[in-house]
PDB file of N, CA and C in Angstrom:
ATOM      1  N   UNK A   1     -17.592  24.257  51.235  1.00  0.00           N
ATOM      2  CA  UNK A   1     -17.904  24.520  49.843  1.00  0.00           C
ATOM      3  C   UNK A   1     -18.476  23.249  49.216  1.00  0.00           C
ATOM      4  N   UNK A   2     -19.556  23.512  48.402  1.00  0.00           N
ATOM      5  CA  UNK A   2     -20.363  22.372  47.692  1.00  0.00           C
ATOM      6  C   UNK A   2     -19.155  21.750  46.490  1.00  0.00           C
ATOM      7  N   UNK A   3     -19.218  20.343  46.583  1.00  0.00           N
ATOM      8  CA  UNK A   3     -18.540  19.613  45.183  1.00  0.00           C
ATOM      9  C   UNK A   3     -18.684  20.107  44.110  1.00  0.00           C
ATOM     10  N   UNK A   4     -20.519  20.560  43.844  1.00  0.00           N
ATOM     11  CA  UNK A   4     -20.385  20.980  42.166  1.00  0.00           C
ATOM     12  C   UNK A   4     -20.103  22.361  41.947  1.00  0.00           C
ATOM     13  N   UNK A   5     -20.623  22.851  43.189  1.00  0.00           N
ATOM     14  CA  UNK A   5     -19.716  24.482  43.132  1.00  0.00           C
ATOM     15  C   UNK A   5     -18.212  24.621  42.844  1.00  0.00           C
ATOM     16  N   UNK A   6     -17.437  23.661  43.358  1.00  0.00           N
ATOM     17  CA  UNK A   6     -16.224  23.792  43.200  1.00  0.00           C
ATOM     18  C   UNK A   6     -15.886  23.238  41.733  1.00  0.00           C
ATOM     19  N   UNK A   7     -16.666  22.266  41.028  1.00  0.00           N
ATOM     20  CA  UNK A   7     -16.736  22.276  39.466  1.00  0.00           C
ATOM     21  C   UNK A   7     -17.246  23.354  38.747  1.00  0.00           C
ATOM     22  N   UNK A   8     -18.065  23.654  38.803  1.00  0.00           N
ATOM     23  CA  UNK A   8     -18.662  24.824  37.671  1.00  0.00           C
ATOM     24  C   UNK A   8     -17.404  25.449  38.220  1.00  0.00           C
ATOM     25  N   UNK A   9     -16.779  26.236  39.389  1.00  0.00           N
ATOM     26  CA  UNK A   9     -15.483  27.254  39.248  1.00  0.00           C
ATOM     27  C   UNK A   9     -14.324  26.594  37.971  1.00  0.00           C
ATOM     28  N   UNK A  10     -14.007  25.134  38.410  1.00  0.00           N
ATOM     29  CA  UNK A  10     -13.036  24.176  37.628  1.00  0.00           C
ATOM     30  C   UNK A  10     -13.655  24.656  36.392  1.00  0.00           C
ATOM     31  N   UNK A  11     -14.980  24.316  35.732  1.00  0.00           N
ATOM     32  CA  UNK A  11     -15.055  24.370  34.945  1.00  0.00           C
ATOM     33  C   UNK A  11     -15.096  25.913  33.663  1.00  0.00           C
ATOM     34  N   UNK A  12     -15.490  26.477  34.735  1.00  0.00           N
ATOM     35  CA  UNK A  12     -15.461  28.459  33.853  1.00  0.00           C
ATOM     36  C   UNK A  12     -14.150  29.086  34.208  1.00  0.00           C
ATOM     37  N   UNK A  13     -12.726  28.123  35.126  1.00  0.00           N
ATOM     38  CA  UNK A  13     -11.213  28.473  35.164  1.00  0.00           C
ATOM     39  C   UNK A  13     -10.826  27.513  33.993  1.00  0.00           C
ATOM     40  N   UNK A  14     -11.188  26.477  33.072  1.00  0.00           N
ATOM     41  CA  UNK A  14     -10.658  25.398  32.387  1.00  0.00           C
ATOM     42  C   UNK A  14     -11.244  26.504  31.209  1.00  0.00           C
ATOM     43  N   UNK A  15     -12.689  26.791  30.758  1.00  0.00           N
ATOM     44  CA  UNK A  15     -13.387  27.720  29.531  1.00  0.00           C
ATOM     45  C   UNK A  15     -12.427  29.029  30.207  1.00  0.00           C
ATOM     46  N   UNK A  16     -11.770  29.621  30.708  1.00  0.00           N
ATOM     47  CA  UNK A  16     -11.059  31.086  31.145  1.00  0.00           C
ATOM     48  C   UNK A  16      -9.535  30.636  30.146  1.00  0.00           C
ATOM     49  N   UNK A  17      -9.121  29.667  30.562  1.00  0.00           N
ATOM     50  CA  UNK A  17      -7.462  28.909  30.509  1.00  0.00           C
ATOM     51  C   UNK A  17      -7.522  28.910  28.661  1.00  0.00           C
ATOM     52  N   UNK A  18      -8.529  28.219  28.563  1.00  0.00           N
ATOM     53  CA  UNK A  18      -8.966  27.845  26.890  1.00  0.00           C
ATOM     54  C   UNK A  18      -9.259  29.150  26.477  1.00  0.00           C
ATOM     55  N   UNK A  19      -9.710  30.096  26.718  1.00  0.00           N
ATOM     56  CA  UNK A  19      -9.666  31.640  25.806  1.00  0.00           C
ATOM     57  C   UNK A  19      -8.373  32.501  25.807  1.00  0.00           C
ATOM     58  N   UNK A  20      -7.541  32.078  26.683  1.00  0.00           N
ATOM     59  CA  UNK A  20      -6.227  32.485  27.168  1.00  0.00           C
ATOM     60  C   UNK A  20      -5.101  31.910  26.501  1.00  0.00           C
ATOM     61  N   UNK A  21      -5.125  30.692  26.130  1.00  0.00           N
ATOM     62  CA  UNK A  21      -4.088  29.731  25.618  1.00  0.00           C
ATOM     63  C   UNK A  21      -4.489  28.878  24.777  1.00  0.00           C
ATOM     64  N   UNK A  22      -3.557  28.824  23.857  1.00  0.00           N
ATOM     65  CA  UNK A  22      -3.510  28.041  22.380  1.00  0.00           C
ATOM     66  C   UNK A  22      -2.783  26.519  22.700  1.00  0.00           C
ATOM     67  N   UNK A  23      -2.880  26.302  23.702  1.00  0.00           N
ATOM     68  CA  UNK A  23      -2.185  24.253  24.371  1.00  0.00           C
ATOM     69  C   UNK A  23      -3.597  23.682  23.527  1.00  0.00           C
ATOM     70  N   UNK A  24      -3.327  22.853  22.824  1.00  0.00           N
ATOM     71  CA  UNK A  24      -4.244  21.869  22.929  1.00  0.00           C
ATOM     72  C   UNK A  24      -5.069  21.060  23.237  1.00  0.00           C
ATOM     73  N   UNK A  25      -4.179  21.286  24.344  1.00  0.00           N
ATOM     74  CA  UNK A  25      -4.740  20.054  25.436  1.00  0.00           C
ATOM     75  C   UNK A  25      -5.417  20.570  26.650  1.00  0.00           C
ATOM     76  N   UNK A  26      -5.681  22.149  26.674  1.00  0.00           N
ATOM     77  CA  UNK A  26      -6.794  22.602  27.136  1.00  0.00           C
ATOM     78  C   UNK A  26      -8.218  22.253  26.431  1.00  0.00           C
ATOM     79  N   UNK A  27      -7.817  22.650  25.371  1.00  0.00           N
ATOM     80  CA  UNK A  27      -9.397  22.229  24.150  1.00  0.00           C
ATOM     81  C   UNK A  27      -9.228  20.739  24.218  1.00  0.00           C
ATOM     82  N   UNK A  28      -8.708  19.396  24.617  1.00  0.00           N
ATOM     83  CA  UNK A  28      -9.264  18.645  24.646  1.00  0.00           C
ATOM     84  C   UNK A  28      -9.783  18.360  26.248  1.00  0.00           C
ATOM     85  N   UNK A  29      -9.587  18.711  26.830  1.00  0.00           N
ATOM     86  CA  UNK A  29      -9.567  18.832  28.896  1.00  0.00           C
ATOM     87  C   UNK A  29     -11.555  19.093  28.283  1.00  0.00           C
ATOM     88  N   UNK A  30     -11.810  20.729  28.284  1.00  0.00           N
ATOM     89  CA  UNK A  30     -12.459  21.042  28.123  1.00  0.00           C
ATOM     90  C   UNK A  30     -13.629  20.508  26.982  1.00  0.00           C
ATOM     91  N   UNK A  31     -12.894  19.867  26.079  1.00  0.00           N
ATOM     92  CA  UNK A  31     -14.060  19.200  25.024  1.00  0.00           C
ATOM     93  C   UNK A  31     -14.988  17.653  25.809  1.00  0.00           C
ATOM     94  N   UNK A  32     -13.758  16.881  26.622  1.00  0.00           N
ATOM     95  CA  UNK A  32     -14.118  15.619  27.170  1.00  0.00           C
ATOM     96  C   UNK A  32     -15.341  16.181  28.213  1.00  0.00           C
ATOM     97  N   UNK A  33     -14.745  17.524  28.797  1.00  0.00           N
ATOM     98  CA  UNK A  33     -15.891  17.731  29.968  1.00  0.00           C
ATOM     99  C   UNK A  33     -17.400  17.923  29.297  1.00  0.00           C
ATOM    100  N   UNK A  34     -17.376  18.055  28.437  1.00  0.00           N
ATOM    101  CA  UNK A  34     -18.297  19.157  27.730  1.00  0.00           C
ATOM    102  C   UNK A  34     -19.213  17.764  27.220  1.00  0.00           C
ATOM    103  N   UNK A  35     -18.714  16.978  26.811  1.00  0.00           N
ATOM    104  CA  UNK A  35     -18.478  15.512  26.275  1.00  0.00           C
ATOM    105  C   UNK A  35     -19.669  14.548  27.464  1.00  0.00           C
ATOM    106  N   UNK A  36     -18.745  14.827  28.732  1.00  0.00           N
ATOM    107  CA  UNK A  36     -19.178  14.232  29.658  1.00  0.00           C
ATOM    108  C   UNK A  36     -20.570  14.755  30.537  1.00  0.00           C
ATOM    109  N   UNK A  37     -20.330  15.713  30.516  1.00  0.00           N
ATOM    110  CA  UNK A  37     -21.936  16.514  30.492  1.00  0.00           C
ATOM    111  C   UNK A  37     -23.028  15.998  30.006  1.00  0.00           C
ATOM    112  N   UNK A  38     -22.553  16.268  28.910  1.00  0.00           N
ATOM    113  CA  UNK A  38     -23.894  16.250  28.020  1.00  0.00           C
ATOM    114  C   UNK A  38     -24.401  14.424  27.562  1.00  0.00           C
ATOM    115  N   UNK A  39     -23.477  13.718  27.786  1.00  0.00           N
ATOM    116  CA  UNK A  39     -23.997  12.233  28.209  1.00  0.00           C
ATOM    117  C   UNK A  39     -24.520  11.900  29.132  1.00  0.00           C
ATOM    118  N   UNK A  40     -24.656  12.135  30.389  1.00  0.00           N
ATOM    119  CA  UNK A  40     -24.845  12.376  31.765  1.00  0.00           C
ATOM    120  C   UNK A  40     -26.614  12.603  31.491  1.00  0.00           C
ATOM    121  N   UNK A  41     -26.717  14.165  30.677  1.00  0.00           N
ATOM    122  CA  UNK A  41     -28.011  14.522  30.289  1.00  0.00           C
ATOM    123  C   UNK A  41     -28.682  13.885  29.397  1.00  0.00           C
ATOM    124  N   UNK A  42     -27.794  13.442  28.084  1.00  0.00           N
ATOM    125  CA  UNK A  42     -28.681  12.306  27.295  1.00  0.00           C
ATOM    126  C   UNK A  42     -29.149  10.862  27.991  1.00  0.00           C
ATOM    127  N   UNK A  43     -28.377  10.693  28.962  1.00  0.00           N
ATOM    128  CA  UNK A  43     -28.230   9.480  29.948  1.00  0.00           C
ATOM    129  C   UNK A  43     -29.952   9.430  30.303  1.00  0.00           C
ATOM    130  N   UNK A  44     -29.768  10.210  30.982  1.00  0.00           N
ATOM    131  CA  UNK A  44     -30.827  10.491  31.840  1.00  0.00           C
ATOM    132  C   UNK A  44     -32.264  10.495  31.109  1.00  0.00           C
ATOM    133  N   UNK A  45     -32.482  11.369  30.033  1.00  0.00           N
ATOM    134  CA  UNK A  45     -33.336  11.334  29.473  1.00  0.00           C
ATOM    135  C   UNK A  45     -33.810  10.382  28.495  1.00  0.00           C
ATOM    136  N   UNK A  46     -32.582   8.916  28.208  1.00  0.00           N
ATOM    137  CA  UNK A  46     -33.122   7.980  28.012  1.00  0.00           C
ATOM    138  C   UNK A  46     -33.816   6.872  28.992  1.00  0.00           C
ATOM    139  N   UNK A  47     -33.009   6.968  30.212  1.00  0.00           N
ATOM    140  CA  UNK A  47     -33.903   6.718  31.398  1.00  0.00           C
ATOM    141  C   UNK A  47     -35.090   7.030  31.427  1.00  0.00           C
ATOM    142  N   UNK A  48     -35.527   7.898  31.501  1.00  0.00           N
ATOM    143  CA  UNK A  48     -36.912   8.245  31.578  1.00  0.00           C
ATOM    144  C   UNK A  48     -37.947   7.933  30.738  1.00  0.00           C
ATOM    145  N   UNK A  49     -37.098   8.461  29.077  1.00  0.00           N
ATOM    146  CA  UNK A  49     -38.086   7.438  27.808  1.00  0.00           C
ATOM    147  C   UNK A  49     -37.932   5.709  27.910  1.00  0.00           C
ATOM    148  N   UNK A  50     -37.232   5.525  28.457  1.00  0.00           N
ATOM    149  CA  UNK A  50     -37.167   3.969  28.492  1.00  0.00           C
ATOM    150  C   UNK A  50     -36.440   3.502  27.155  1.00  0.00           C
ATOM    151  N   UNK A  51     -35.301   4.377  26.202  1.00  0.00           N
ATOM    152  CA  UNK A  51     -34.006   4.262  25.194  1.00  0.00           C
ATOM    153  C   UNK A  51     -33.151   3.712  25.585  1.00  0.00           C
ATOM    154  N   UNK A  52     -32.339   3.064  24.636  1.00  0.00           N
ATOM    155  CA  UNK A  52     -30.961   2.338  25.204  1.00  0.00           C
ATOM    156  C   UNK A  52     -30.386   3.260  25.897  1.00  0.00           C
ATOM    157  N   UNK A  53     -29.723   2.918  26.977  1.00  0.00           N
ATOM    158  CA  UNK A  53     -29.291   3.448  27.682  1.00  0.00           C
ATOM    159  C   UNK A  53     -27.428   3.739  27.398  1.00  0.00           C
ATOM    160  N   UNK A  54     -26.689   4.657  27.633  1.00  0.00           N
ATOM    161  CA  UNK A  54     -25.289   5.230  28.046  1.00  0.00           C
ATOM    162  C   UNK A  54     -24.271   3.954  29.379  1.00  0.00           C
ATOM    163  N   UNK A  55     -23.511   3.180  28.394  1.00  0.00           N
ATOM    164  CA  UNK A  55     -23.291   2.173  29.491  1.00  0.00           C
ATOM    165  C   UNK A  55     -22.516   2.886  30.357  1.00  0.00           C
ATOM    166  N   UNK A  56     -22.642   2.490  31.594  1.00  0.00           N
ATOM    167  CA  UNK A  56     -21.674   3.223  33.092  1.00  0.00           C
ATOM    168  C   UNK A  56     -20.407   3.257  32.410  1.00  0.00           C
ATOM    169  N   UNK A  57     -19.798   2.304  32.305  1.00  0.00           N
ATOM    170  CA  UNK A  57     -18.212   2.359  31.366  1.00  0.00           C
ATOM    171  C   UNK A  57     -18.199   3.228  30.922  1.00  0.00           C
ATOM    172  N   UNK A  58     -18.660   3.664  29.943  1.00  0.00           N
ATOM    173  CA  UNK A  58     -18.036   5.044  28.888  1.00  0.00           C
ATOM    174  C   UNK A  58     -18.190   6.118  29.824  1.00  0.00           C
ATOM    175  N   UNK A  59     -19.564   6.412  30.970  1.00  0.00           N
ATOM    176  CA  UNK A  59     -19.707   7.426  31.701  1.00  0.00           C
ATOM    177  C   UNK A  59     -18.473   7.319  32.635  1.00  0.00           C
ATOM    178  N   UNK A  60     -17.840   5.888  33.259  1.00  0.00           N
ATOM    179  CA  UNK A  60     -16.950   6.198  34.262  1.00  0.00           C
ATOM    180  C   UNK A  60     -15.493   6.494  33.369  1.00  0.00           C
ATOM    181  N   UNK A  61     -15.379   5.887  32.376  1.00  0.00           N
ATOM    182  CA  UNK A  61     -14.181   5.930  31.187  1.00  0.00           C
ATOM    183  C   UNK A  61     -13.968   7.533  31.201  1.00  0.00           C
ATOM    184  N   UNK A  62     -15.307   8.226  30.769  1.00  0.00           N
ATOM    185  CA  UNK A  62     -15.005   9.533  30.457  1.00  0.00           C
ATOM    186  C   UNK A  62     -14.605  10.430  31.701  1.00  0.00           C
ATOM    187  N   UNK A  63     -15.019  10.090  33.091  1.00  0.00           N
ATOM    188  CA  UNK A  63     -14.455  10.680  34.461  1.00  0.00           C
ATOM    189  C   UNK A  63     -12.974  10.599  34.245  1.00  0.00           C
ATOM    190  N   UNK A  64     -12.336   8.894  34.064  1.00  0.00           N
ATOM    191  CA  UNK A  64     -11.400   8.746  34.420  1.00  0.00           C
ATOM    192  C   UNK A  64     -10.419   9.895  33.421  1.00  0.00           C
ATOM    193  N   UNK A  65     -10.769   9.759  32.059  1.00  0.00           N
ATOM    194  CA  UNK A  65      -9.673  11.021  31.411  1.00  0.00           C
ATOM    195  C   UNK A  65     -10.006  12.186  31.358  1.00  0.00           C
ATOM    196  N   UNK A  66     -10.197  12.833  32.849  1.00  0.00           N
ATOM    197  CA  UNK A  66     -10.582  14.105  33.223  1.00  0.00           C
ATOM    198  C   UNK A  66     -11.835  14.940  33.053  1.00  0.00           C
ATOM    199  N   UNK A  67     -12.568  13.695  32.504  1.00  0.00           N
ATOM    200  CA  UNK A  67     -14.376  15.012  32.555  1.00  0.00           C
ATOM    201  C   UNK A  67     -14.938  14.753  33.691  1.00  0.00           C
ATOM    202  N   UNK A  68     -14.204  14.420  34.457  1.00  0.00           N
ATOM    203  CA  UNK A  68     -15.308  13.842  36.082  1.00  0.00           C
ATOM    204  C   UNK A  68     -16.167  15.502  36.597  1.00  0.00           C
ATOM    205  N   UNK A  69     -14.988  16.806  36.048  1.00  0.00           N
ATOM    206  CA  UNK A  69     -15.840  17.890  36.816  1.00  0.00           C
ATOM    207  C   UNK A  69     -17.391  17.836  36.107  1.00  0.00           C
ATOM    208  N   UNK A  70     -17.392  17.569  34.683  1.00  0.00           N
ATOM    209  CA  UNK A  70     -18.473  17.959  33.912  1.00  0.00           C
ATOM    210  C   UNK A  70     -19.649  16.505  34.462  1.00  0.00           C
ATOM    211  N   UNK A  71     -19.055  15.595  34.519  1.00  0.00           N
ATOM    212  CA  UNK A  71     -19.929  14.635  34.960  1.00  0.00           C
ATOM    213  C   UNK A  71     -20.506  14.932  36.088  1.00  0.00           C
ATOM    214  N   UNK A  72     -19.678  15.621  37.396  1.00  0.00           N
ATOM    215  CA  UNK A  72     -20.531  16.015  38.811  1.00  0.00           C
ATOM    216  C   UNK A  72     -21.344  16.587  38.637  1.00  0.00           C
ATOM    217  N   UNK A  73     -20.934  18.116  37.743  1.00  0.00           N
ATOM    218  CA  UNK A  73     -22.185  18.565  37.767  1.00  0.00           C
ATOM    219  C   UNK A  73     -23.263  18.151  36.878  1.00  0.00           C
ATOM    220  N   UNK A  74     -23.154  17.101  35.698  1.00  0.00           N
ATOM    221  CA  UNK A  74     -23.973  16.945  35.070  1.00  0.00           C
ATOM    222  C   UNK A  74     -24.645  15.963  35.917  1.00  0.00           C
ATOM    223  N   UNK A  75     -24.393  15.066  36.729  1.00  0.00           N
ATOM    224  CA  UNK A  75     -24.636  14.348  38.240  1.00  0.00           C
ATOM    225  C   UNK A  75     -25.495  15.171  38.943  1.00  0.00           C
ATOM    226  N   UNK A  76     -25.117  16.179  38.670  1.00  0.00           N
ATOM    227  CA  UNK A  76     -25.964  17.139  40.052  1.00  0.00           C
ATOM    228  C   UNK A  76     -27.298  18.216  39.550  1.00  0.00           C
ATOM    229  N   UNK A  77     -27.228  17.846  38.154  1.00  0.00           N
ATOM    230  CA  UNK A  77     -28.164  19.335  37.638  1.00  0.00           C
ATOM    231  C   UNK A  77     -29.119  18.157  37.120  1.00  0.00           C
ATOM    232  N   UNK A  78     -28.363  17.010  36.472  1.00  0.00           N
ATOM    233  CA  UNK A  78     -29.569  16.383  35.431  1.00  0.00           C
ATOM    234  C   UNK A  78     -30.855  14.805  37.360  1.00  0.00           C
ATOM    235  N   UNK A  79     -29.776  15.556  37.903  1.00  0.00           N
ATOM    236  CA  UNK A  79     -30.118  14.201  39.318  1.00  0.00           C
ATOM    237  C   UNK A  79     -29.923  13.007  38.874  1.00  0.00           C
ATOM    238  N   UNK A  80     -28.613  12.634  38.134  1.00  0.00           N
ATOM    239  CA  UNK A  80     -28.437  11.360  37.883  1.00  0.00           C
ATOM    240  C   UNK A  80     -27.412  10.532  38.024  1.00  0.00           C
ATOM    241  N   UNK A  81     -27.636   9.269  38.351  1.00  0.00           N
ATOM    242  CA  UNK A  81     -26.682   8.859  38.804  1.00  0.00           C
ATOM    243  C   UNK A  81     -25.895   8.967  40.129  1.00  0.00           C
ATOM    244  N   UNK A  82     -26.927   9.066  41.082  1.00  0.00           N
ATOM    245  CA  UNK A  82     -26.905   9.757  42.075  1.00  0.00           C
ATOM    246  C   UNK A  82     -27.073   9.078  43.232  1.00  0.00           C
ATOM    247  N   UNK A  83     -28.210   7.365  43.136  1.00  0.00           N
ATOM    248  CA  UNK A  83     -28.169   6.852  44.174  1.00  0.00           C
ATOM    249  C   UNK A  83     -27.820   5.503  44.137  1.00  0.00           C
ATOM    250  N   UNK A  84     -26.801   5.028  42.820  1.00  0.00           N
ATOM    251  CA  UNK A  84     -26.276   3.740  42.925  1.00  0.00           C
ATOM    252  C   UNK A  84     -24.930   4.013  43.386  1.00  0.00           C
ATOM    253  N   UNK A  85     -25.012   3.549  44.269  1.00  0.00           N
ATOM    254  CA  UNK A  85     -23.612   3.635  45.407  1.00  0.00           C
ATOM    255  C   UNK A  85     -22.355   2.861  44.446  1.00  0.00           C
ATOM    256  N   UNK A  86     -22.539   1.751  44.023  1.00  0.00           N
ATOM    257  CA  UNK A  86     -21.588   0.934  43.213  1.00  0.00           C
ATOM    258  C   UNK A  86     -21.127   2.115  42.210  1.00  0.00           C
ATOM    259  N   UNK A  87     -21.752   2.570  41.257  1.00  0.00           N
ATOM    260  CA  UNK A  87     -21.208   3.733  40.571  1.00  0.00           C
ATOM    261  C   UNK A  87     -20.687   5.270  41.220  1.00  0.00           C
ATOM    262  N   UNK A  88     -21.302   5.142  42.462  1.00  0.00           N
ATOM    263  CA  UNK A  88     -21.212   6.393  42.694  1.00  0.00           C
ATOM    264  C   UNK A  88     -19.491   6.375  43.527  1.00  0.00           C
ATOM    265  N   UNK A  89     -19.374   4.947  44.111  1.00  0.00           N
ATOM    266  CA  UNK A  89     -17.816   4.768  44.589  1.00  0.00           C
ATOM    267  C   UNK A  89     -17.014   4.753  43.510  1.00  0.00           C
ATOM    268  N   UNK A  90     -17.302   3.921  42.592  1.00  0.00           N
ATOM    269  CA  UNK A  90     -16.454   4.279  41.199  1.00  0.00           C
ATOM    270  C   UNK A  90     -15.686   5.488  40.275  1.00  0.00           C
ATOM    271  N   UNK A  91     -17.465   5.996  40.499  1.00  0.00           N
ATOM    272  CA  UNK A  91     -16.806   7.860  39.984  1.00  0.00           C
ATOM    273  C   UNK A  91     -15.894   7.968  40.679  1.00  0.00           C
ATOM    274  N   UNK A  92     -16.239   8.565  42.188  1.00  0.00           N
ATOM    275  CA  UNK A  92     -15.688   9.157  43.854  1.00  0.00           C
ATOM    276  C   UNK A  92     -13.887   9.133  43.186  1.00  0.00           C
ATOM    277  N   UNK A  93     -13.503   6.962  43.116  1.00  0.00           N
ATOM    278  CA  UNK A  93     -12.268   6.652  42.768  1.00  0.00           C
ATOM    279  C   UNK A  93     -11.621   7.406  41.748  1.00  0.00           C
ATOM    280  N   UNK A  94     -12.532   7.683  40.507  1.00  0.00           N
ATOM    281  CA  UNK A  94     -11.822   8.313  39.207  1.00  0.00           C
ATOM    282  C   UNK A  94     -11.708   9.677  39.622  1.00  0.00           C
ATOM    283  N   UNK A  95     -12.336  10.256  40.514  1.00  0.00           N
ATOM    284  CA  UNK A  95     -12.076  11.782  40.825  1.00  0.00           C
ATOM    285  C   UNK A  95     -10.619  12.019  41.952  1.00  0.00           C
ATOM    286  N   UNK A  96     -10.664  10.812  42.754  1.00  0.00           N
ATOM    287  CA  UNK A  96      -9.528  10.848  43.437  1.00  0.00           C
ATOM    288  C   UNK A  96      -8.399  10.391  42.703  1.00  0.00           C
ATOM    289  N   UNK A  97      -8.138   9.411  41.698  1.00  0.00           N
ATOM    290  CA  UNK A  97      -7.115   9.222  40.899  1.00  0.00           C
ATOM    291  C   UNK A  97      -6.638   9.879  39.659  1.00  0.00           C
ATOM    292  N   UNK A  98      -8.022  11.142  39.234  1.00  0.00           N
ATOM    293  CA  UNK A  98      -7.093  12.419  38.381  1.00  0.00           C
ATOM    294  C   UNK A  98      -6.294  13.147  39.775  1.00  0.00           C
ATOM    295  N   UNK A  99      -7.312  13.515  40.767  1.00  0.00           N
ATOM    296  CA  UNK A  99      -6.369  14.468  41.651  1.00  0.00           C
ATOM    297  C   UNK A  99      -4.915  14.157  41.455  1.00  0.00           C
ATOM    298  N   UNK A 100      -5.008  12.332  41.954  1.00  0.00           N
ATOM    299  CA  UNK A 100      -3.322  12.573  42.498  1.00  0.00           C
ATOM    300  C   UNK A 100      -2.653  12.663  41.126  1.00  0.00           C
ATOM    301  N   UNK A 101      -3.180  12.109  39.767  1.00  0.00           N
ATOM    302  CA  UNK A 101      -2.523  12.376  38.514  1.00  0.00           C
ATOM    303  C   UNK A 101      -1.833  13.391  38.508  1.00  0.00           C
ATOM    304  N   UNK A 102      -2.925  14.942  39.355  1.00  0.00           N
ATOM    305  CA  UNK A 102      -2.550  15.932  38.527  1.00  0.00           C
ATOM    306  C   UNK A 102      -1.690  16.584  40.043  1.00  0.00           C
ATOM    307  N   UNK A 103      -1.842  16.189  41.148  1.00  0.00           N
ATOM    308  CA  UNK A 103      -0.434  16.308  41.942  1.00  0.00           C
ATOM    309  C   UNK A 103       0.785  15.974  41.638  1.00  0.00           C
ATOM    310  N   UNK A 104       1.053  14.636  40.991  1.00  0.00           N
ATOM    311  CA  UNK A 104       2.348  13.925  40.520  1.00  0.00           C
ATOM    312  C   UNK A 104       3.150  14.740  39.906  1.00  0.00           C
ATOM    313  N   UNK A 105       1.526  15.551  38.332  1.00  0.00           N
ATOM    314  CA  UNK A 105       2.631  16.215  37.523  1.00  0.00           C
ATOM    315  C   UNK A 105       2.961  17.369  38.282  1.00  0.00           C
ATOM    316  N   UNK A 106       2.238  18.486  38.689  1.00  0.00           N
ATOM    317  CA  UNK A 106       2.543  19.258  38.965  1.00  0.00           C
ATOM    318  C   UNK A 106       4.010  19.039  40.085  1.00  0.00           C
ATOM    319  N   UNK A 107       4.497  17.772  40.767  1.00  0.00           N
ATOM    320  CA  UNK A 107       5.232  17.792  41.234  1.00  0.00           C
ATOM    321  C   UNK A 107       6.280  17.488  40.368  1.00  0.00           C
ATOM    322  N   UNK A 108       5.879  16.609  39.326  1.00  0.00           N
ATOM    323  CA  UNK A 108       7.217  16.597  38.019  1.00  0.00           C
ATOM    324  C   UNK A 108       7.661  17.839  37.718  1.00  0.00           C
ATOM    325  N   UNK A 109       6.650  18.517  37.302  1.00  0.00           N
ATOM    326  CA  UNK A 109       6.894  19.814  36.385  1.00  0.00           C
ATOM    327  C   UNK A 109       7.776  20.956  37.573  1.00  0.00           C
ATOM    328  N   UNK A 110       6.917  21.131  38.449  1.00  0.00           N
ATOM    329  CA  UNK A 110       7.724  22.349  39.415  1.00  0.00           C
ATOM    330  C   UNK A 110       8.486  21.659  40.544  1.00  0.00           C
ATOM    331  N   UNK A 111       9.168  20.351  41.072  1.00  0.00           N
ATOM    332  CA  UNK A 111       9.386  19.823  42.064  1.00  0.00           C
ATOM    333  C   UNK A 111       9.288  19.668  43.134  1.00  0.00           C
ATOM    334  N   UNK A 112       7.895  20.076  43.275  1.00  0.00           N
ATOM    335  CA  UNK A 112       7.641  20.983  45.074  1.00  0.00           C
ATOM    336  C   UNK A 112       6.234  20.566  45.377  1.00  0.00           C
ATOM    337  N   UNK A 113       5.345  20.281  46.516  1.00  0.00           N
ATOM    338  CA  UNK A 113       4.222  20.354  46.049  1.00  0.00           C
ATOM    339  C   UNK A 113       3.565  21.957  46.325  1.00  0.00           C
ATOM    340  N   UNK A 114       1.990  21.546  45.814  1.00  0.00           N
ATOM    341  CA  UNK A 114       1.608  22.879  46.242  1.00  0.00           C
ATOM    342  C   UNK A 114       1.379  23.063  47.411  1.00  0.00           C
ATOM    343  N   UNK A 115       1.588  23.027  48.503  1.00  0.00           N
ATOM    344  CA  UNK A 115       1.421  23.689  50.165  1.00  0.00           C
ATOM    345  C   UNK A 115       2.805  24.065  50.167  1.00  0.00           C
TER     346      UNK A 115
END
């Protein structure tokens, strides 16, 4: 299965979760992604006009507090950010350090893991 395939699912089960439930903190999950997207795309298209540019920080900042799905695919639709390896290990890290975030809790919350 493709990475951003498995985001856009993350991401239309996170917009499913948010029409379903009144948590808050779905609408902010979902606002950062949405967030992170669409910087990704302004990113890019100041690249091209030659505009100040979106510093990597805020783009990797915003991975790290969970918009990394919206960033892949905004990574993958807008083609950016795609062949500096230094950033691209960086993201990689912030996508592997929500995972285990969100293993920990789920092992707080239910005491078990999931397998």
């Amino acid at each position: 299965m493709k990475p951003t395939l498995l985001c856009c699912g993350a991401l239309a089960l996170l917009l499913g979760i948010c029409l379903l439930t009144a948590h808050p903190a779905w609408y902010g999950l979902a606002l950062v992604n949405l967030l992170t997207f669409s910087l990704y795309g302004g990113d890019k298209l100041a690249a091209q006009r030659q505009w100040r540019r979106i510093p990597e920080r805020t783009l990797l900042g915003l991975g790290v507090v969970g918009g990394w799905p919206g960033g892949l695919l905004g990574q993958w639709l807008f083609r950016h950010k795609t062949r500096k390896a230094a950033f691209r290990n960086a993201f990689m890290l912030s996508v592997v350090a929500n995972l285990l975030l969100l293993l920990a809790l789920w092992y707080g919350l239910y005491g078990r893991w999931l397998l």
